[in-house]
N, C-alpha and C. Protein backbone atom coordinates (compact mmCIF):
# COMPACT_ATOMS: atom_id res chain seq x y z
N UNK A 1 124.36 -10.59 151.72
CA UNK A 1 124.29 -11.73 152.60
C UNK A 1 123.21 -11.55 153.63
N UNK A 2 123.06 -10.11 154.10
CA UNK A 2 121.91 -10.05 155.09
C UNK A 2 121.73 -8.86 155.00
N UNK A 3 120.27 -8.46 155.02
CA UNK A 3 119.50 -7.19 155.08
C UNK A 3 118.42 -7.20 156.37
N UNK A 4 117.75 -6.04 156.37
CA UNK A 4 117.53 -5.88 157.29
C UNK A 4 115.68 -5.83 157.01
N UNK A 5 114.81 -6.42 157.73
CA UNK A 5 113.21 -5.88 157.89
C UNK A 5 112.74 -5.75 159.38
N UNK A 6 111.89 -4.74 159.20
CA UNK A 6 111.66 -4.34 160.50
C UNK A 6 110.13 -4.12 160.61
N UNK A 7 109.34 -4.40 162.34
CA UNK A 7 108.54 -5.26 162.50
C UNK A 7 108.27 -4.26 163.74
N UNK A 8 107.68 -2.89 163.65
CA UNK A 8 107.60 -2.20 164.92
C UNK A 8 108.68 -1.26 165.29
N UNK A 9 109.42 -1.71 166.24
CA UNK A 9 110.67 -1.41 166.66
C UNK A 9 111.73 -2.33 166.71
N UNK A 10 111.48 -3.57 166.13
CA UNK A 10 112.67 -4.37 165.70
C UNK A 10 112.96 -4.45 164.72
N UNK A 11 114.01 -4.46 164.50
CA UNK A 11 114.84 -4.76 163.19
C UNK A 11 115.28 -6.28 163.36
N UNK A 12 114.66 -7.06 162.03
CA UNK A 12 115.14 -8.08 162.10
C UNK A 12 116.56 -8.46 161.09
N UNK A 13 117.51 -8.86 161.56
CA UNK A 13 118.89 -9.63 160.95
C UNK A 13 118.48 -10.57 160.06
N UNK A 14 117.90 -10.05 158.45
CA UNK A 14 117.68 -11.22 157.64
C UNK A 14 118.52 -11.73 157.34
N UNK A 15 118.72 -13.27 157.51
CA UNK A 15 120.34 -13.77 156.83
C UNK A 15 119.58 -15.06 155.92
N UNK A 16 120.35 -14.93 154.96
CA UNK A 16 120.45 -15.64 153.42
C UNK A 16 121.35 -17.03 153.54
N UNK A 17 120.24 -18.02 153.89
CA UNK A 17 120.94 -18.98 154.21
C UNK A 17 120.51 -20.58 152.79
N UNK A 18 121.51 -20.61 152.09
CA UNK A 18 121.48 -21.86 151.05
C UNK A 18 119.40 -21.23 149.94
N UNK A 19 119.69 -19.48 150.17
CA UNK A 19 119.23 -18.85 149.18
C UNK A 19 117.63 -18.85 149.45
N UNK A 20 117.91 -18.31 151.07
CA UNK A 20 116.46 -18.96 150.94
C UNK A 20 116.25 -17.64 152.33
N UNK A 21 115.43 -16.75 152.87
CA UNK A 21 115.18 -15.80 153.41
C UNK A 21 115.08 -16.32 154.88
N UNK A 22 115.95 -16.08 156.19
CA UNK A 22 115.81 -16.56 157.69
C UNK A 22 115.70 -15.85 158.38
N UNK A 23 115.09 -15.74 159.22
CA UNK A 23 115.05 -14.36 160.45
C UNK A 23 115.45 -15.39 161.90
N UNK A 24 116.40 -15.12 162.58
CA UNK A 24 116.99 -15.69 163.77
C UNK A 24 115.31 -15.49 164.84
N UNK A 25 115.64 -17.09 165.79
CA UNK A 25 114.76 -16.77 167.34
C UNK A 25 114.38 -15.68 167.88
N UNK A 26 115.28 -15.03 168.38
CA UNK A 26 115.70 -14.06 169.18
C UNK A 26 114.84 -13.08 168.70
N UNK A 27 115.30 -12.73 167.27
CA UNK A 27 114.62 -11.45 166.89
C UNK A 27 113.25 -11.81 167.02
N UNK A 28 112.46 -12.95 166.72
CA UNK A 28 110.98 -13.01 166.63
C UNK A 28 110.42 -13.13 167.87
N UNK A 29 111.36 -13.27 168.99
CA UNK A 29 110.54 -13.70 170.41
C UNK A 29 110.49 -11.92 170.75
N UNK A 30 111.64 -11.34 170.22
CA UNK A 30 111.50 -9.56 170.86
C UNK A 30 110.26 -9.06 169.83
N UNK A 31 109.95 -9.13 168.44
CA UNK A 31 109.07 -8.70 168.02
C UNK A 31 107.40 -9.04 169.06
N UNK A 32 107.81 -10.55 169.10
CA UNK A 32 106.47 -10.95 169.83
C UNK A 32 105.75 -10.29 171.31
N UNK A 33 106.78 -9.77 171.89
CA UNK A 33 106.81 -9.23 173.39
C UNK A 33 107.28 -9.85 173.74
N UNK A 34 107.99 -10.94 174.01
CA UNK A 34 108.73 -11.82 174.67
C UNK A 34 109.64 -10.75 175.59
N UNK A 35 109.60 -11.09 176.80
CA UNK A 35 111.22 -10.69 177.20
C UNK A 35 112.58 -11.37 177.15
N UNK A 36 112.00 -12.93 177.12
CA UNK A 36 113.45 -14.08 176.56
C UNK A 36 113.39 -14.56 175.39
N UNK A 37 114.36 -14.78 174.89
CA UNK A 37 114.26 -15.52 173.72
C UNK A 37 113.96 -16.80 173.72
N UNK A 38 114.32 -17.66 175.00
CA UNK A 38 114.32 -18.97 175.43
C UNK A 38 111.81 -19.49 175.01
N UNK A 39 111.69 -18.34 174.73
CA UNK A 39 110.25 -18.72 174.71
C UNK A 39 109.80 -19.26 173.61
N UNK A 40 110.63 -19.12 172.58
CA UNK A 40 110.39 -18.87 170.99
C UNK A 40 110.96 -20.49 170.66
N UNK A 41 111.94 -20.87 171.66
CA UNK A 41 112.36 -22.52 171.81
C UNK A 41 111.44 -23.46 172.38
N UNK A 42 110.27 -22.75 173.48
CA UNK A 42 109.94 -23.24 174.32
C UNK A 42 108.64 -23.90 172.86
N UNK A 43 108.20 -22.48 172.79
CA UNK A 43 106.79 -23.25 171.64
C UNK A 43 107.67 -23.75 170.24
N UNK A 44 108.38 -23.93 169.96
CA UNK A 44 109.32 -24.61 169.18
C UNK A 44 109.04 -25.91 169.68
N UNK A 45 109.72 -26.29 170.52
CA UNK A 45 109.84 -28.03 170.80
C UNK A 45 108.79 -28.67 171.26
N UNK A 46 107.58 -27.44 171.68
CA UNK A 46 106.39 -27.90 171.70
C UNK A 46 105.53 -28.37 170.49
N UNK A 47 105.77 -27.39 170.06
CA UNK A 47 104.95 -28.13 168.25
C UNK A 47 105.87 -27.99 167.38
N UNK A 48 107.34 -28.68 167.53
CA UNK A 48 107.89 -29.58 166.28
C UNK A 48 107.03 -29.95 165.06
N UNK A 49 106.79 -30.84 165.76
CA UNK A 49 106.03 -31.88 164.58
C UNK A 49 105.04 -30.97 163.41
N UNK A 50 104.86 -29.72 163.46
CA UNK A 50 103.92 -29.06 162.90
C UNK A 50 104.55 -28.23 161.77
N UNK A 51 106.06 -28.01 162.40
CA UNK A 51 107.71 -27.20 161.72
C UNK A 51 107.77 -28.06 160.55
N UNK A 52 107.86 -28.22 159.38
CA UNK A 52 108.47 -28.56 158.31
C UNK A 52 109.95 -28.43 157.70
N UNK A 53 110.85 -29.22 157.17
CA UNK A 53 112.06 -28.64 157.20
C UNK A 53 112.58 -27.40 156.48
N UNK A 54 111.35 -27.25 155.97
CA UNK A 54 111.96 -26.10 155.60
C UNK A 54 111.34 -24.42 155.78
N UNK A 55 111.29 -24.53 157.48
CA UNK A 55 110.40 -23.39 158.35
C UNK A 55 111.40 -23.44 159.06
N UNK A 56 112.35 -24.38 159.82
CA UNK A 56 113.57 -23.85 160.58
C UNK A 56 114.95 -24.60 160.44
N UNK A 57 115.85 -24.37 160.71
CA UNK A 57 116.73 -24.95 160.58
C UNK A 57 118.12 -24.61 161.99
N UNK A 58 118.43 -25.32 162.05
CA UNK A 58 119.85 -25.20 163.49
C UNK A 58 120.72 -24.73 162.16
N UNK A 59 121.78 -23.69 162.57
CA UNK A 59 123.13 -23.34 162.06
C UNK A 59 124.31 -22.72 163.01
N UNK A 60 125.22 -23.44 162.58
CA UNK A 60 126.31 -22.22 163.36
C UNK A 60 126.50 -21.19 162.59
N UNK A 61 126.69 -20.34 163.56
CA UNK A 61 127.41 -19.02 163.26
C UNK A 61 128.37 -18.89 164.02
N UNK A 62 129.41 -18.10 163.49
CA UNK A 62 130.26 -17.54 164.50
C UNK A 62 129.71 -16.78 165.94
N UNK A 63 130.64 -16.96 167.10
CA UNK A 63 129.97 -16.62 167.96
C UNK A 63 130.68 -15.26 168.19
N UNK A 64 129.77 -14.43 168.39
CA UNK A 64 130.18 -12.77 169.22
C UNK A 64 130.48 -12.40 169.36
N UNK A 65 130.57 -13.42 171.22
CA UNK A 65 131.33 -12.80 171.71
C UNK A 65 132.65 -13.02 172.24
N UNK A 66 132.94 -13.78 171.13
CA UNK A 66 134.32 -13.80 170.70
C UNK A 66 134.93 -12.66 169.93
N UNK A 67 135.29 -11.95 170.05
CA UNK A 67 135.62 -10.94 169.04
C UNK A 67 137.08 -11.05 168.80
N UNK A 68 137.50 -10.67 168.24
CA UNK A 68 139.13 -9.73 167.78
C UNK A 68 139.64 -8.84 167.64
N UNK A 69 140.48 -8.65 168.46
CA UNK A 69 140.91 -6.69 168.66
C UNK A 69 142.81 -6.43 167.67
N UNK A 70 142.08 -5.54 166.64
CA UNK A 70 143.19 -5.41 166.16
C UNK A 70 143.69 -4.50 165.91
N UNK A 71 145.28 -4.25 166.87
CA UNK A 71 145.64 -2.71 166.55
C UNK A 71 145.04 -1.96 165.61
N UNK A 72 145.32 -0.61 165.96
CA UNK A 72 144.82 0.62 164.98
C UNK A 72 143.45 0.65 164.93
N UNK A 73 142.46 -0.55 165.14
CA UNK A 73 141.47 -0.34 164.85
C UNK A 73 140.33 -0.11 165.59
N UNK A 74 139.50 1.04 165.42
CA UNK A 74 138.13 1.46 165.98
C UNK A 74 137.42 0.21 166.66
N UNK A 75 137.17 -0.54 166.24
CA UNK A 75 135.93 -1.50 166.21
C UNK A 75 136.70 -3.10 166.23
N UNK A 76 136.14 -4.24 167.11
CA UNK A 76 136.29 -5.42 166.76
C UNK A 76 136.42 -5.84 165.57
N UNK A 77 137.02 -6.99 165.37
CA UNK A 77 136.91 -7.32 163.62
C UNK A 77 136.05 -8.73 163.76
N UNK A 78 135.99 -9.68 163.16
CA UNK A 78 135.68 -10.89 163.48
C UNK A 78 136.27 -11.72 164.34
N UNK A 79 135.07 -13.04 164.35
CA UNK A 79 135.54 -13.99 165.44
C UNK A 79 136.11 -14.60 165.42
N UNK A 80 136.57 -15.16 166.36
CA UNK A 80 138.26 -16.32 166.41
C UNK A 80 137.33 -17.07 165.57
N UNK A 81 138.52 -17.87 164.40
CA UNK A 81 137.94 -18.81 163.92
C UNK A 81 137.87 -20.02 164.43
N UNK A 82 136.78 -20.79 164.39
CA UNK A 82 136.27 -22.30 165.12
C UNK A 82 135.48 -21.99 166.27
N UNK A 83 135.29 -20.78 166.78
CA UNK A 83 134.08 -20.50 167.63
C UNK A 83 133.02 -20.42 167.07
N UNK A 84 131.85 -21.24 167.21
CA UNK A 84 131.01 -21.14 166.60
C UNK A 84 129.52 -21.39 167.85
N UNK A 85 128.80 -20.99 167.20
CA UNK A 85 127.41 -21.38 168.32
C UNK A 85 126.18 -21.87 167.70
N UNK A 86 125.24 -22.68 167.72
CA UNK A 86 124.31 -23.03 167.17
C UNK A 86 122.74 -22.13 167.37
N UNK A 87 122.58 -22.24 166.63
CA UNK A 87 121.28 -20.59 166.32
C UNK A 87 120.32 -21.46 165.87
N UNK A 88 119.04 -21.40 166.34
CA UNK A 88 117.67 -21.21 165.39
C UNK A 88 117.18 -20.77 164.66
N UNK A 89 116.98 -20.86 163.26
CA UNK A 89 116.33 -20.12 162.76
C UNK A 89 115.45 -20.18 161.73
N UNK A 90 114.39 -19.13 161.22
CA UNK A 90 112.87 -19.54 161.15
C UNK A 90 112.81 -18.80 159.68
N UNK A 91 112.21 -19.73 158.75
CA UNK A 91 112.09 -19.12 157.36
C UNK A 91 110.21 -17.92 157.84
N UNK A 92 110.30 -16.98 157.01
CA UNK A 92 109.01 -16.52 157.26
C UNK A 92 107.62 -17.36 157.37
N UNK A 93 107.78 -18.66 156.64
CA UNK A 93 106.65 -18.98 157.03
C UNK A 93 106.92 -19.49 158.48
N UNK A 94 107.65 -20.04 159.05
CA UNK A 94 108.17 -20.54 160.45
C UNK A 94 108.02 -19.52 161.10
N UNK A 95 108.13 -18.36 160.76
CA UNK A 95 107.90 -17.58 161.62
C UNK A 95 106.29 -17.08 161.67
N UNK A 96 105.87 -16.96 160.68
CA UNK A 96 104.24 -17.36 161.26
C UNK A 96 103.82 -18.37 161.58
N UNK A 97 103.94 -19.46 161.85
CA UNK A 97 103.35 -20.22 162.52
C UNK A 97 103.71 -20.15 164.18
N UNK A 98 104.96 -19.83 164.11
CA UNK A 98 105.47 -19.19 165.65
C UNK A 98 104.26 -18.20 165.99
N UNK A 99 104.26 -17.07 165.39
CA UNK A 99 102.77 -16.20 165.75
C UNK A 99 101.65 -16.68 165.89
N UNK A 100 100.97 -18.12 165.16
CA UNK A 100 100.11 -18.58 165.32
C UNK A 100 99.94 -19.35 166.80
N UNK A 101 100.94 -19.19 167.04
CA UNK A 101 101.08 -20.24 168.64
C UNK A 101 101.04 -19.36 170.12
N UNK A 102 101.38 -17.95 169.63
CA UNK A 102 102.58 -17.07 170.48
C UNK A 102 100.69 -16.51 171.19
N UNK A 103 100.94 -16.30 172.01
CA UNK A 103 100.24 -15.79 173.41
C UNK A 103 99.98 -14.32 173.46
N UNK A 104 100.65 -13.69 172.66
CA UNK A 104 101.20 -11.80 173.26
C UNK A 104 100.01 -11.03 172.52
N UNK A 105 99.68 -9.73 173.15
CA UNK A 105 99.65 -8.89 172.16
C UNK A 105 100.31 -9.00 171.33
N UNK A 106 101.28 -8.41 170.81
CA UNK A 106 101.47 -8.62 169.36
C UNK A 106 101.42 -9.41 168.78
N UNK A 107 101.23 -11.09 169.17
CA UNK A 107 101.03 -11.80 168.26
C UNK A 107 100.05 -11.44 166.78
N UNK A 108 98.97 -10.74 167.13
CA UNK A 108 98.00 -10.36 165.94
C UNK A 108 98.78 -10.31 164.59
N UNK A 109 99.09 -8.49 165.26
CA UNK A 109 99.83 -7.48 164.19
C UNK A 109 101.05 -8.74 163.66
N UNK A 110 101.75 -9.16 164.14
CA UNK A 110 102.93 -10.16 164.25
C UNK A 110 102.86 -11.04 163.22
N UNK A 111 101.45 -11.35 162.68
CA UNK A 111 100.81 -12.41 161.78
C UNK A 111 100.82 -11.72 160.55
N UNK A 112 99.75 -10.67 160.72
CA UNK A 112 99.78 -9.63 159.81
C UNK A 112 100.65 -9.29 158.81
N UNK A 113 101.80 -8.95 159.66
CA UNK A 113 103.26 -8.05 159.03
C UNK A 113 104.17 -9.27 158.60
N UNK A 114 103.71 -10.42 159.25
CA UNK A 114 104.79 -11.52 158.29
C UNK A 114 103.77 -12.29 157.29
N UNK A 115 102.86 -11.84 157.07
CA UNK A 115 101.88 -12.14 155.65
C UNK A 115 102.02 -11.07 154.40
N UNK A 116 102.14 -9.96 154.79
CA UNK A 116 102.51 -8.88 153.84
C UNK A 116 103.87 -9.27 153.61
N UNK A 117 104.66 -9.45 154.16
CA UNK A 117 106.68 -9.52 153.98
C UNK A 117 106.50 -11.11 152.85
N UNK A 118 105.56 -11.71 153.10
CA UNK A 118 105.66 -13.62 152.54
C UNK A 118 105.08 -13.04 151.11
N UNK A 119 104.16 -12.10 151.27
CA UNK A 119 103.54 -11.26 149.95
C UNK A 119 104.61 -11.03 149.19
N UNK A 120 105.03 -10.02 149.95
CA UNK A 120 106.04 -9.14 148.85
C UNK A 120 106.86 -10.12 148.38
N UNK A 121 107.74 -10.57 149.36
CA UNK A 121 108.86 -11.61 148.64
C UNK A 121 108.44 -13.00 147.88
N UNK A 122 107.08 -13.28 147.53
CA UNK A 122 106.76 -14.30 146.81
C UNK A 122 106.40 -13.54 145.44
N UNK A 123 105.86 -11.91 145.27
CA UNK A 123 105.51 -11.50 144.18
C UNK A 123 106.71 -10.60 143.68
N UNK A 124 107.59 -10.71 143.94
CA UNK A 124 109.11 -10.09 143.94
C UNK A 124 109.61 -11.26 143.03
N UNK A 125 109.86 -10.60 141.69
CA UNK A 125 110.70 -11.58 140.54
C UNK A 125 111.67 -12.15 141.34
N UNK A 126 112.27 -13.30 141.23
CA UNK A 126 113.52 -14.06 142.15
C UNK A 126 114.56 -13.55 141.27
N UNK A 127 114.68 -13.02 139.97
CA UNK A 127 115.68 -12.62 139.50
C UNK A 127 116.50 -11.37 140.36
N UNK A 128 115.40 -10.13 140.94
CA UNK A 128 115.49 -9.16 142.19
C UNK A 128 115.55 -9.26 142.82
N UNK A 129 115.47 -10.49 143.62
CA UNK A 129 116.08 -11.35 144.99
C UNK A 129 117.17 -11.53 144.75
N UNK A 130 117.80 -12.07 143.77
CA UNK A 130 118.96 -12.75 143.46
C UNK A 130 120.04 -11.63 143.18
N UNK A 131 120.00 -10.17 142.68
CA UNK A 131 120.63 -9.16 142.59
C UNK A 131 120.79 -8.53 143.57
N UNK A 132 119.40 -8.32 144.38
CA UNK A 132 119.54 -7.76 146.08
C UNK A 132 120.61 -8.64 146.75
N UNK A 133 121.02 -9.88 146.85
CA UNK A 133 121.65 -10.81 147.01
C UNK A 133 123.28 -10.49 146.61
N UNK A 134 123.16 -10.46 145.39
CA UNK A 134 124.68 -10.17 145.10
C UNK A 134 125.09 -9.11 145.34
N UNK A 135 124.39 -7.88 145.29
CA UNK A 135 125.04 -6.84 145.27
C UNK A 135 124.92 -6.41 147.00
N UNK A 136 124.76 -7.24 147.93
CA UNK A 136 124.80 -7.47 149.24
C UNK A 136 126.14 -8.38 149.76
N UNK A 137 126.77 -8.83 148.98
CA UNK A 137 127.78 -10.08 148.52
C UNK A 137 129.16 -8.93 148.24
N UNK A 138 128.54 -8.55 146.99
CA UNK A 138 130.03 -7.31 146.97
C UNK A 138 130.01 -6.37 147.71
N UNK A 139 129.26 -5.45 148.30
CA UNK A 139 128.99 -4.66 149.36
C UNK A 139 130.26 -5.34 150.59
N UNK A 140 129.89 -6.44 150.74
CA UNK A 140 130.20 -6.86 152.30
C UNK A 140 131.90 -7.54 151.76
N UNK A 141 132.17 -8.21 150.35
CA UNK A 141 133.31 -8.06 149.98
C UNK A 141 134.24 -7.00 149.81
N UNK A 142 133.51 -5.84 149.49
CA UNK A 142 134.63 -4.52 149.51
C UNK A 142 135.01 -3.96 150.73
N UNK A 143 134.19 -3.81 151.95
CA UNK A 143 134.66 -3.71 153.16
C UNK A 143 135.24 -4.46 153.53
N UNK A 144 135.57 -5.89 153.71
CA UNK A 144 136.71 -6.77 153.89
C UNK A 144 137.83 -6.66 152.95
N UNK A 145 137.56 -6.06 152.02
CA UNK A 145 139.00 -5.58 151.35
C UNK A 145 139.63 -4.11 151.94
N UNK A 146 138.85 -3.83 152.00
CA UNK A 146 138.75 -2.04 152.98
C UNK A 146 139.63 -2.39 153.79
N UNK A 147 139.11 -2.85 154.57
CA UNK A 147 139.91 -3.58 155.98
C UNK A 147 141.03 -4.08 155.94
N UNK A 148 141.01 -5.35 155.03
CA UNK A 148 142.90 -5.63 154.94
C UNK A 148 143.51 -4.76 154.51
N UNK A 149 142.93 -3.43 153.69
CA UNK A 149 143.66 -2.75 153.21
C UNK A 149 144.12 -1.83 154.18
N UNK A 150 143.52 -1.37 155.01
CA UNK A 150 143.79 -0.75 156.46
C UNK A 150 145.12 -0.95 157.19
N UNK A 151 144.21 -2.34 157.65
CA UNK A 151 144.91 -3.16 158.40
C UNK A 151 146.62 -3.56 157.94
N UNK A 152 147.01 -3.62 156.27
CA UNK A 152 148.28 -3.28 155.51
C UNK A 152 148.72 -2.06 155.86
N UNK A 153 148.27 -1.40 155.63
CA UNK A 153 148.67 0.26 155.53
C UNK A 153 149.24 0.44 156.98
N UNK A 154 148.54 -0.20 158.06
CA UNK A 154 148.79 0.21 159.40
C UNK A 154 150.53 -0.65 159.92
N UNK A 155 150.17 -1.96 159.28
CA UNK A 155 151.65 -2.56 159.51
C UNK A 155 152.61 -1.56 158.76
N UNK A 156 152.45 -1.03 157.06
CA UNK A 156 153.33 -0.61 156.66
C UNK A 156 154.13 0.77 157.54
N UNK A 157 152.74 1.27 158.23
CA UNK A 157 153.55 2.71 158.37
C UNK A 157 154.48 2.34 160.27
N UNK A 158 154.26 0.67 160.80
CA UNK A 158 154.87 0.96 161.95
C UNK A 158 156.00 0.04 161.47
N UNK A 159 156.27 -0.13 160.42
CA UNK A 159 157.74 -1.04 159.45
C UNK A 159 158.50 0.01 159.07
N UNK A 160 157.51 0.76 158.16
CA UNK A 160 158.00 1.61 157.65
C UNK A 160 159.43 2.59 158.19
N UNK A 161 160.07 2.99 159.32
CA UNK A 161 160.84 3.35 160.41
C UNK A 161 161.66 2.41 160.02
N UNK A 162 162.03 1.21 160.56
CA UNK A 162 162.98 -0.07 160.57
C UNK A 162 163.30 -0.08 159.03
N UNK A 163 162.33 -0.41 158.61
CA UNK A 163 162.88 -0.74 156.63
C UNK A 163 163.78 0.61 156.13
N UNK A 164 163.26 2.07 156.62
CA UNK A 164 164.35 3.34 156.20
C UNK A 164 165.86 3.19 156.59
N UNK A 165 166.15 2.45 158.18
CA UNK A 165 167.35 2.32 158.66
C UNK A 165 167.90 1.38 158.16
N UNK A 166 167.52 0.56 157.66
CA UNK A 166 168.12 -0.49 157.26
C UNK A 166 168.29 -0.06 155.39
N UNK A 167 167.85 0.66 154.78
CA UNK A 167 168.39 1.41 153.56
C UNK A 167 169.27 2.29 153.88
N UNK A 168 169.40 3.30 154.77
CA UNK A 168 170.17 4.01 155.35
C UNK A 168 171.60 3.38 155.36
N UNK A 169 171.59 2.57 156.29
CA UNK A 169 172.91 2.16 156.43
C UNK A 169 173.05 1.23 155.42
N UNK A 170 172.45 0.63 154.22
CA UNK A 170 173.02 -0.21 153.18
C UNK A 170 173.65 0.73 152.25
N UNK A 171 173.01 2.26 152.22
CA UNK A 171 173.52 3.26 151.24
C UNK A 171 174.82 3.69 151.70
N UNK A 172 174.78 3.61 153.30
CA UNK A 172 176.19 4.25 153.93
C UNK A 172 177.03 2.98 153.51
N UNK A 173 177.26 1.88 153.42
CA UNK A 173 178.14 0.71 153.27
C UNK A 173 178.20 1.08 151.95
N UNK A 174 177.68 1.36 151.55
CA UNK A 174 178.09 0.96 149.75
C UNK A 174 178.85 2.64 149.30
N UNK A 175 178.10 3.75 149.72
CA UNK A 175 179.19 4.65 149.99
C UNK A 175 180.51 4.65 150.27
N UNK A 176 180.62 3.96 151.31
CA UNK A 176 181.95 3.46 151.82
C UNK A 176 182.83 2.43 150.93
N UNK A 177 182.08 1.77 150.25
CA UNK A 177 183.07 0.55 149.57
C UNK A 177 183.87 1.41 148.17
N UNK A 178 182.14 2.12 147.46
CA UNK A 178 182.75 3.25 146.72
C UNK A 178 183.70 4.06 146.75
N UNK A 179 183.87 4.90 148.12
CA UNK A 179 184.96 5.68 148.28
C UNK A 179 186.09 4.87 148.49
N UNK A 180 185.90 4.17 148.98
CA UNK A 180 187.46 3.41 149.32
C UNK A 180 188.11 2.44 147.58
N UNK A 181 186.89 2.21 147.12
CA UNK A 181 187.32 1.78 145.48
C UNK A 181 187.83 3.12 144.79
N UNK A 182 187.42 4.11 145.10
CA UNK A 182 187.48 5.54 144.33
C UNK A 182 188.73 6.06 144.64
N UNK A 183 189.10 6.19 146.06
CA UNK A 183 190.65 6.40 146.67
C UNK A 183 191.69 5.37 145.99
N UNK A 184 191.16 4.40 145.93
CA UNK A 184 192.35 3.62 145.65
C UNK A 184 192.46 3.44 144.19
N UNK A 185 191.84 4.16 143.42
CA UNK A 185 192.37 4.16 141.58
C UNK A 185 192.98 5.41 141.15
């Protein structure tokens, strides 16, 4: 569902959206030098008209920082469901044309490194896209099975206590009905 390319010292959050390669705002305004992300909106709504639909697109995602804390466990799990937040985000060519606009030093290199990445992934059989893809799909399905499986295991072993006493004393009752059937023949 999402891999990762990296651009310097950023790592960008590729996410696989209706099969098609996105890198979020955020990450391209920090590649650029930006210190806000709010900049990467700013030359956005400045040259719209130049964006094609299919260089960016609005999506929700779940939001953050919403998280969920669930006994036993190390780490947040996911977000409340129906929190959601609306994101920008820029297919590689959108994201060079963002560089073509962007002000920074790095804009150069910035151009550069998302012409080689538009390289690779245009001379990259789509059949090897499409496997990088799935097997990114079951990856991220078996850890959510991981997890409920955890997350089971953890209810079972604080049940586990209550469910013994309650066999306990069904074995002692039926003991008892026994002996008292057993005495009396």
């Amino acid at each position: 569902m999402s891999s990762a390319l990296t651009f310097e010292t950023v790592e960008f959050k590729v996410i696989d959206h209706k099969g098609k390669t996105w890198l979020r705002a955020a990450d391209i305004a920090q590649a650029l030098g930006y210190s806000r992300g709010d900049k990467i909106s700013r030359i956005y709504r400045t040259h719209a008209r130049e964006f094609s639909a299919d260089m960016t697109v609005l999506v929700d995602i779940p939001d953050p920082e919403h998280l969920l804390c669930v006994p036993d466990q190390p780490e947040p799990r996911s977000g409340v469901p129906g929190l959601t937040r609306s994101v920008r985000l820029f297919s590689l060519r959108g994201a060079h044309l963002l560089g073509m606009f962007a002000r920074t030093p790095k804009a150069e290199a910035f151009r550069r490194w998302v012409l080689d990445v538009l390289e690779g992934v245009t001379h990259a059989p789509a059949d090897l896209h499409a496997r990088l893809l799935a097997a990114e799909r079951e990856e991220a399905k078996s850890f959510a099975q991981a997890s409920n499986a955890a997350r089971t295991l953890s209810l079972r072993r604080r049940a586990k206590p209550i469910l013994l006493e309650a066999v306990t004393r069904a074995r002692a009752e039926v003991q008892m009905v026994l002996a008292l059937e057993g005495g009396a023949a």
